[in-house]
PDB file of N, CA and C in Angstrom:
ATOM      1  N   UNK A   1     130.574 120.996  60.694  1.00  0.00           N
ATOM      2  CA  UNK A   1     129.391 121.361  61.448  1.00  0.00           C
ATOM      3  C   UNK A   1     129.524 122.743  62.097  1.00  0.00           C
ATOM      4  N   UNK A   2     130.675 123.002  62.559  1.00  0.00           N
ATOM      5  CA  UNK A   2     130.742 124.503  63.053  1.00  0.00           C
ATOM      6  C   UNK A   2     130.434 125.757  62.382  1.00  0.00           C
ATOM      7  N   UNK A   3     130.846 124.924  60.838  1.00  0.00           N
ATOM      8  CA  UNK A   3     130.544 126.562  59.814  1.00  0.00           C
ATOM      9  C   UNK A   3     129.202 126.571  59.378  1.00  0.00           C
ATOM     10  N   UNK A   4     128.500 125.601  59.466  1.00  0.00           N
ATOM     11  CA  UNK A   4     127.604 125.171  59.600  1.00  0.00           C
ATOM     12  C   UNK A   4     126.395 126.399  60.363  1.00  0.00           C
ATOM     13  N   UNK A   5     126.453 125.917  61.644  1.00  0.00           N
ATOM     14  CA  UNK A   5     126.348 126.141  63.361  1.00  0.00           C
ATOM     15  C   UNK A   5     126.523 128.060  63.168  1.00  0.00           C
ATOM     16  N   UNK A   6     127.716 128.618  62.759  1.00  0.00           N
ATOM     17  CA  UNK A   6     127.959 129.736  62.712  1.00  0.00           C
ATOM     18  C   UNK A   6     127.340 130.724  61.581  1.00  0.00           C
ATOM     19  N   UNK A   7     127.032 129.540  60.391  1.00  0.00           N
ATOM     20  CA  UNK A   7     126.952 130.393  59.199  1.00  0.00           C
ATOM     21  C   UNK A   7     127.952 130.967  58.692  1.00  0.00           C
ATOM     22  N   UNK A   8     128.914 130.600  58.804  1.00  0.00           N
ATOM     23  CA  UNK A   8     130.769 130.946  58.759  1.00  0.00           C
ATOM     24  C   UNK A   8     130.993 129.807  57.381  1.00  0.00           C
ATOM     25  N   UNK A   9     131.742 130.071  56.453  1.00  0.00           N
ATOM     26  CA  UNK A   9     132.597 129.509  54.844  1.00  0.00           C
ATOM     27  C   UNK A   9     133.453 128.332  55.861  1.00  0.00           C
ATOM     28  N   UNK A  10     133.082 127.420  55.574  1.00  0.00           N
ATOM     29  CA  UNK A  10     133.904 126.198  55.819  1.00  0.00           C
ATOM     30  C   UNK A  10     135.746 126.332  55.908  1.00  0.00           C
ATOM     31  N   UNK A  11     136.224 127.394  54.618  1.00  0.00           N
ATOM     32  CA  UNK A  11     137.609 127.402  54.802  1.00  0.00           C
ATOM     33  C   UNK A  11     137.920 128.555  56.186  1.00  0.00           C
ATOM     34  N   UNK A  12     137.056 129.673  56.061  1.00  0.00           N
ATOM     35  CA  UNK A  12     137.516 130.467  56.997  1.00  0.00           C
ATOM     36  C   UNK A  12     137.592 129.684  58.238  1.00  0.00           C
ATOM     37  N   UNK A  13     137.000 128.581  58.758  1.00  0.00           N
ATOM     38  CA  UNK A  13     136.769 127.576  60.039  1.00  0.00           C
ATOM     39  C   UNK A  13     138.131 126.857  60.144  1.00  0.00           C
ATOM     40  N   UNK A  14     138.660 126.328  58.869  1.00  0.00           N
ATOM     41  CA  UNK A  14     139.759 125.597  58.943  1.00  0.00           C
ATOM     42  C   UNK A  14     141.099 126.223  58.877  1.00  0.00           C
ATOM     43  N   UNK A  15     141.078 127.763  58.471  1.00  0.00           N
ATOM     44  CA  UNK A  15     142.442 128.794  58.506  1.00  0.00           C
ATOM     45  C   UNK A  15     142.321 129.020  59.752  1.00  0.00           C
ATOM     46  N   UNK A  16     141.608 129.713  60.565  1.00  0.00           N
ATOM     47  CA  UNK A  16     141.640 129.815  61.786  1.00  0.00           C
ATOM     48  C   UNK A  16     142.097 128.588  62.858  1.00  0.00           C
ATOM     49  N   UNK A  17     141.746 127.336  62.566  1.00  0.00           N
ATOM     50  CA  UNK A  17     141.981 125.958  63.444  1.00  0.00           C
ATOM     51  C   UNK A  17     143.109 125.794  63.160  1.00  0.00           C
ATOM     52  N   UNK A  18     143.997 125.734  61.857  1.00  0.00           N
ATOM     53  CA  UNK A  18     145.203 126.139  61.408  1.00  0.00           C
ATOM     54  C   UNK A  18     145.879 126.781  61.927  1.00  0.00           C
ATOM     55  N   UNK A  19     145.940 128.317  62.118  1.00  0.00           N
ATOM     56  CA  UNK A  19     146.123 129.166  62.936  1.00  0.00           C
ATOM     57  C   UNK A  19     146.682 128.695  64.430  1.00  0.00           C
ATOM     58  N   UNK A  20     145.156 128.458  64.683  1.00  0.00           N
ATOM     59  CA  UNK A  20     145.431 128.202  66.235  1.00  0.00           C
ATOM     60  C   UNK A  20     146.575 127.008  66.656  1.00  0.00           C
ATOM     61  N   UNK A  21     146.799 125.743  66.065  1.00  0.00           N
ATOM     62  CA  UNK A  21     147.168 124.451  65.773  1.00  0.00           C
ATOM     63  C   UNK A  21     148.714 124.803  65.591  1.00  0.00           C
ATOM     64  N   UNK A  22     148.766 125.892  64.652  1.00  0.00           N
ATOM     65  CA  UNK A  22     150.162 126.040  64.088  1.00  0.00           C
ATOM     66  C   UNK A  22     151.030 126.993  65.131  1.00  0.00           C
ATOM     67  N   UNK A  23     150.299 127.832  65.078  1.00  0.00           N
ATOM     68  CA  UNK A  23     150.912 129.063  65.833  1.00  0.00           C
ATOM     69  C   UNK A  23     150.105 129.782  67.546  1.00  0.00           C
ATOM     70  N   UNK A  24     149.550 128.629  67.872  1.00  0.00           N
ATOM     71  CA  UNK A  24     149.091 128.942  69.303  1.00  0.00           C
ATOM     72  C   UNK A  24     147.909 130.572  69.382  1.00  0.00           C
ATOM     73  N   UNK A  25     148.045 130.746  67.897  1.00  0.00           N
ATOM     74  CA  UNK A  25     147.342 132.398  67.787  1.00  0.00           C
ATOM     75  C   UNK A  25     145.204 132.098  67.964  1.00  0.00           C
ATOM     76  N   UNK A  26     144.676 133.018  68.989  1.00  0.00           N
ATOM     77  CA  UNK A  26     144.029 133.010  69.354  1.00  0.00           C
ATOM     78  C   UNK A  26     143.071 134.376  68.804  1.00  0.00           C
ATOM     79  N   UNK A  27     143.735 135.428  68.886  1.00  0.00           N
ATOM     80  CA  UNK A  27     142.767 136.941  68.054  1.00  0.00           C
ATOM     81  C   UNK A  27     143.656 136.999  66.670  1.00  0.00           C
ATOM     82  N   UNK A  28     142.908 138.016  65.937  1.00  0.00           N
ATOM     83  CA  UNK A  28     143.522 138.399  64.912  1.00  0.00           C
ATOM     84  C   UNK A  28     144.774 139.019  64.963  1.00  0.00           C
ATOM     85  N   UNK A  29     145.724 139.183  64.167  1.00  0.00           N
ATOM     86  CA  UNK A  29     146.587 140.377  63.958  1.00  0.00           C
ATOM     87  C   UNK A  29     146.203 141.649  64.215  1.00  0.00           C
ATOM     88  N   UNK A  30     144.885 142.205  63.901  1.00  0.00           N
ATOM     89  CA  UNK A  30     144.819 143.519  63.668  1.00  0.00           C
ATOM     90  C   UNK A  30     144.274 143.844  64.960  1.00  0.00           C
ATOM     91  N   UNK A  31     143.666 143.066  65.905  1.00  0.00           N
ATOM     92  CA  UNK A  31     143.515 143.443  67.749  1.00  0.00           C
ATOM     93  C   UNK A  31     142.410 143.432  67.483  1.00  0.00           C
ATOM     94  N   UNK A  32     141.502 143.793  66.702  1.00  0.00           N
ATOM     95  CA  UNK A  32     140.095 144.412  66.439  1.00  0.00           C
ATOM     96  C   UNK A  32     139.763 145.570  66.990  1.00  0.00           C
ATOM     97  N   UNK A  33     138.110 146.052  67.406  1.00  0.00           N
ATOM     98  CA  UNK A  33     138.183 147.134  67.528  1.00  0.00           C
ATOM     99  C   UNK A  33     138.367 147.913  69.010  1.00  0.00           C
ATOM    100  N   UNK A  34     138.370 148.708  69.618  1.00  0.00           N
ATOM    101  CA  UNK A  34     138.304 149.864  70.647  1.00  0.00           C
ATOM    102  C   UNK A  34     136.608 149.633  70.921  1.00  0.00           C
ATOM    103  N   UNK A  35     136.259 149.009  72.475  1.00  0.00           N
ATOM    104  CA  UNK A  35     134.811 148.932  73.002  1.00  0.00           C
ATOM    105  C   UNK A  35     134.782 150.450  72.735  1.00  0.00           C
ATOM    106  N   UNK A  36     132.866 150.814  72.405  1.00  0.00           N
ATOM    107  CA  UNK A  36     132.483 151.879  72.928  1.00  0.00           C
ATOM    108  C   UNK A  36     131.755 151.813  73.874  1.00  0.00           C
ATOM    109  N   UNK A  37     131.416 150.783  75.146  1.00  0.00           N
ATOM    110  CA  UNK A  37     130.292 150.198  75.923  1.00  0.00           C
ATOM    111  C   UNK A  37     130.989 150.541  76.950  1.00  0.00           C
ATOM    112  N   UNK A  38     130.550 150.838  78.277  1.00  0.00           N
ATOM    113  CA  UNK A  38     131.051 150.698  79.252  1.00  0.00           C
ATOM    114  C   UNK A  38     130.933 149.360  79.636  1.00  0.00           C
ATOM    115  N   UNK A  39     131.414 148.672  81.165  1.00  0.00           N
ATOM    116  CA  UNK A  39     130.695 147.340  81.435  1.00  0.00           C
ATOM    117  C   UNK A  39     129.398 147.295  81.848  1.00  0.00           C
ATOM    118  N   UNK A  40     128.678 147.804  82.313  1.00  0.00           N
ATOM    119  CA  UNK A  40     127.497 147.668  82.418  1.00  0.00           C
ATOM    120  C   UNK A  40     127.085 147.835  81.078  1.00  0.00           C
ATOM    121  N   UNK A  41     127.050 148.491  80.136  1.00  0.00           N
ATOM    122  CA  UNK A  41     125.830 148.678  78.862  1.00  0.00           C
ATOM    123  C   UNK A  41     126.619 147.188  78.067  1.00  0.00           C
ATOM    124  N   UNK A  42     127.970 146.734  78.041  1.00  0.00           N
ATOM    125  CA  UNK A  42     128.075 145.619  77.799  1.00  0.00           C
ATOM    126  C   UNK A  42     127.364 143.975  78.073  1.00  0.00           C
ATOM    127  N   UNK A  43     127.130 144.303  79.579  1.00  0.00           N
ATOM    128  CA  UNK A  43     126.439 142.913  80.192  1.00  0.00           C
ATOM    129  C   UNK A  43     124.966 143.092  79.560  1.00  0.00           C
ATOM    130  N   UNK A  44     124.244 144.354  79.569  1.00  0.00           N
ATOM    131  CA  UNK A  44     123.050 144.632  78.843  1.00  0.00           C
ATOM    132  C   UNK A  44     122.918 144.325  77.807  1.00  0.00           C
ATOM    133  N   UNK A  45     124.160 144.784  76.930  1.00  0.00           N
ATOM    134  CA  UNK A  45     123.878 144.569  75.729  1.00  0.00           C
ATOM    135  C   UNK A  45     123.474 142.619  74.933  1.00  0.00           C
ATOM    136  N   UNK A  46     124.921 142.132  76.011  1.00  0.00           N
ATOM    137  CA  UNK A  46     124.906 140.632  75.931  1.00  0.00           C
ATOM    138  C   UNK A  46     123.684 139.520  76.444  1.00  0.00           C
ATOM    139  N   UNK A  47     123.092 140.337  77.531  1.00  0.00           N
ATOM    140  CA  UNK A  47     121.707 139.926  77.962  1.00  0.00           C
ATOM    141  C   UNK A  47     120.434 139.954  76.915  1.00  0.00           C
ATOM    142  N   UNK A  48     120.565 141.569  76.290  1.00  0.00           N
ATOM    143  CA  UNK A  48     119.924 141.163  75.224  1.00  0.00           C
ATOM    144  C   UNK A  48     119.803 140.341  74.010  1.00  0.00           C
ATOM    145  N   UNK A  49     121.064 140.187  73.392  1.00  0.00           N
ATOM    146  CA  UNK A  49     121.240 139.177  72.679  1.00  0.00           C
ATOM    147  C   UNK A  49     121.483 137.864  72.747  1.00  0.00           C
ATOM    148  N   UNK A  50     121.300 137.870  74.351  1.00  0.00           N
ATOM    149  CA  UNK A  50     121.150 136.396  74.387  1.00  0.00           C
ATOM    150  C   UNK A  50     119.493 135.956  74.387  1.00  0.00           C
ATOM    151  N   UNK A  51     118.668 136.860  74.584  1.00  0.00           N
ATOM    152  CA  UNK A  51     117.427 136.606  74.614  1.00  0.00           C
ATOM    153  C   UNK A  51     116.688 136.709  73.099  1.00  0.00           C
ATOM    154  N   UNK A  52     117.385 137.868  72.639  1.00  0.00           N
ATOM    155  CA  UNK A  52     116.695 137.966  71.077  1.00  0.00           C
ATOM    156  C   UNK A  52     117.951 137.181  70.173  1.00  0.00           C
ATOM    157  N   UNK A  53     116.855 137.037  68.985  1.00  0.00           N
ATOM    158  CA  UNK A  53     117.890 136.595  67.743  1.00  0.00           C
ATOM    159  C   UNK A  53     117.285 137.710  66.546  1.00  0.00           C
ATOM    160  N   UNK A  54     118.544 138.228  66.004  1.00  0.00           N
ATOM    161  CA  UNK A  54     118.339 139.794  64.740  1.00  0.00           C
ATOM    162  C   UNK A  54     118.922 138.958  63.413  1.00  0.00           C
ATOM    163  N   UNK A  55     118.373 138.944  62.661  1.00  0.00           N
ATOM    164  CA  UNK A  55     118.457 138.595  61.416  1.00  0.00           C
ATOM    165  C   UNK A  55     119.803 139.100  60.821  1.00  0.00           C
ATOM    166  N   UNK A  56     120.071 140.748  60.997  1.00  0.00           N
ATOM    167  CA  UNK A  56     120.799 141.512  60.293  1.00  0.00           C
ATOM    168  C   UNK A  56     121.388 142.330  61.555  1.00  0.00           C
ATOM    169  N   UNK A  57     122.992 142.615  60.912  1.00  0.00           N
ATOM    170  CA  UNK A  57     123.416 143.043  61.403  1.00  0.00           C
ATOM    171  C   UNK A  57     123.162 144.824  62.101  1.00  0.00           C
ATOM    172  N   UNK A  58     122.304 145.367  61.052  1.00  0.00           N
ATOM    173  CA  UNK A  58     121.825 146.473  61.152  1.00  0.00           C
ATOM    174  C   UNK A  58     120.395 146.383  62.357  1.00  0.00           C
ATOM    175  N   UNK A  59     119.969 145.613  62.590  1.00  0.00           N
ATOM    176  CA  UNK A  59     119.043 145.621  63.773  1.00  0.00           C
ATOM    177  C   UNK A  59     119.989 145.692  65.089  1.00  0.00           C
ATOM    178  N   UNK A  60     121.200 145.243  65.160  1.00  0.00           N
ATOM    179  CA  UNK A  60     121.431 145.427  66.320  1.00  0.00           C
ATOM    180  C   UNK A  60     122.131 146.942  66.715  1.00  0.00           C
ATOM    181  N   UNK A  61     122.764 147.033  65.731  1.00  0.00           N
ATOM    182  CA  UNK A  61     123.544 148.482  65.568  1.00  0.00           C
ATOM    183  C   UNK A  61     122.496 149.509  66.057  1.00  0.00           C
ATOM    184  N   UNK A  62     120.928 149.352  65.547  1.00  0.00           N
ATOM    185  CA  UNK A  62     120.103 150.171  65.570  1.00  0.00           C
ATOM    186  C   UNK A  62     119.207 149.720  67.255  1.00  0.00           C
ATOM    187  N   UNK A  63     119.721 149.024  67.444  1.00  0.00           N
ATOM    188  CA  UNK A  63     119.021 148.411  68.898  1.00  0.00           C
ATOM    189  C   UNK A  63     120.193 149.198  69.909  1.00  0.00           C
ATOM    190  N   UNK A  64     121.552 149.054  69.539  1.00  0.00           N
ATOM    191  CA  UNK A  64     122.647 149.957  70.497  1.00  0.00           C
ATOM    192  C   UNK A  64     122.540 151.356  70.481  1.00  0.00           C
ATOM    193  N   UNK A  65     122.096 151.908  69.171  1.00  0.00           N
ATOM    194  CA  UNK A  65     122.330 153.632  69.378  1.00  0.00           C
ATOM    195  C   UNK A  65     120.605 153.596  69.612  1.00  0.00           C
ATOM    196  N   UNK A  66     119.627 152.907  69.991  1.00  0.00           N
ATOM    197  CA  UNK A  66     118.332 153.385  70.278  1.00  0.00           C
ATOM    198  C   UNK A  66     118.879 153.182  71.855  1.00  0.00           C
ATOM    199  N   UNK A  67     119.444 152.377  73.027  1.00  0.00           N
ATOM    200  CA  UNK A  67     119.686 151.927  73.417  1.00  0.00           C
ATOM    201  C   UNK A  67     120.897 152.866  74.578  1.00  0.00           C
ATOM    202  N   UNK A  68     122.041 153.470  73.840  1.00  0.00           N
ATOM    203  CA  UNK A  68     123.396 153.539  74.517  1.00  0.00           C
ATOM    204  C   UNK A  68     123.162 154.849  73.642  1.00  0.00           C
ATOM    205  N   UNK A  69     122.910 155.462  72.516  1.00  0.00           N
ATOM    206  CA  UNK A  69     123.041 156.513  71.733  1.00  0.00           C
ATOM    207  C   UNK A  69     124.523 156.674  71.790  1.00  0.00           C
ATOM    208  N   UNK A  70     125.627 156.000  71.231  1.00  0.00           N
ATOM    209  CA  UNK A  70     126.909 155.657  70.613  1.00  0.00           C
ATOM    210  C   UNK A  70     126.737 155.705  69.397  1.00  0.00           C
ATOM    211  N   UNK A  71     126.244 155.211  68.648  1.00  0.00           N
ATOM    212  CA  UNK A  71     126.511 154.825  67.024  1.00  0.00           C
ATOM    213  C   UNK A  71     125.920 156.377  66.177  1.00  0.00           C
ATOM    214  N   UNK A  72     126.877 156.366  64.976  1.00  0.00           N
ATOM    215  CA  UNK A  72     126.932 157.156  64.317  1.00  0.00           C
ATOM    216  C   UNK A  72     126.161 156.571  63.168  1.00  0.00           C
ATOM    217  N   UNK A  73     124.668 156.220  62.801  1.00  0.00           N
ATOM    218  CA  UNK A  73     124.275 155.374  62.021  1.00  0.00           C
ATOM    219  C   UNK A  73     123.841 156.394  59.783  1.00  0.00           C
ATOM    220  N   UNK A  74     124.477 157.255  60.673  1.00  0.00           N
ATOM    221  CA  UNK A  74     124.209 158.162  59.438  1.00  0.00           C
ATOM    222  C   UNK A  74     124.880 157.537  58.232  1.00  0.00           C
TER     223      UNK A  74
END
């Protein structure tokens, strides 16, 4: 039901629970990325998306640099 719920591949749900189960590991290996948000344009940003739902990932990207003018959308 979670991959479900997420729209997430059923195995990627169960490597990760694996993960966590086996080896107490909680983020990825690779750290992910470097914020470009301060905290305030963060809480904004999260306010907004808690109110809207974007189909595509490219609406939001384009909602942050209309928004924060950060993104390099070229």
């Amino acid at each position: 039901m979670i991959a479900v719920a997420l729209l997430l591949h059923e195995t990627s749900i169960i490597r990760n629970i694996d993960d966590y189960i086996d080896k107490q590991k909680l983020f990825p290996k690779s750290g992910g990325s470097q914020c470009h948000l301060n905290e305030e344009q963060t809480e904004l940003l999260i306010a907004h998306l808690t109110e809207m739902t974007h189909v595509h990932t490219y609406q939001i990207c384009c909602y942050i640099n209309d928004q924060f003018t950060i993104l390099s959308l070229g």
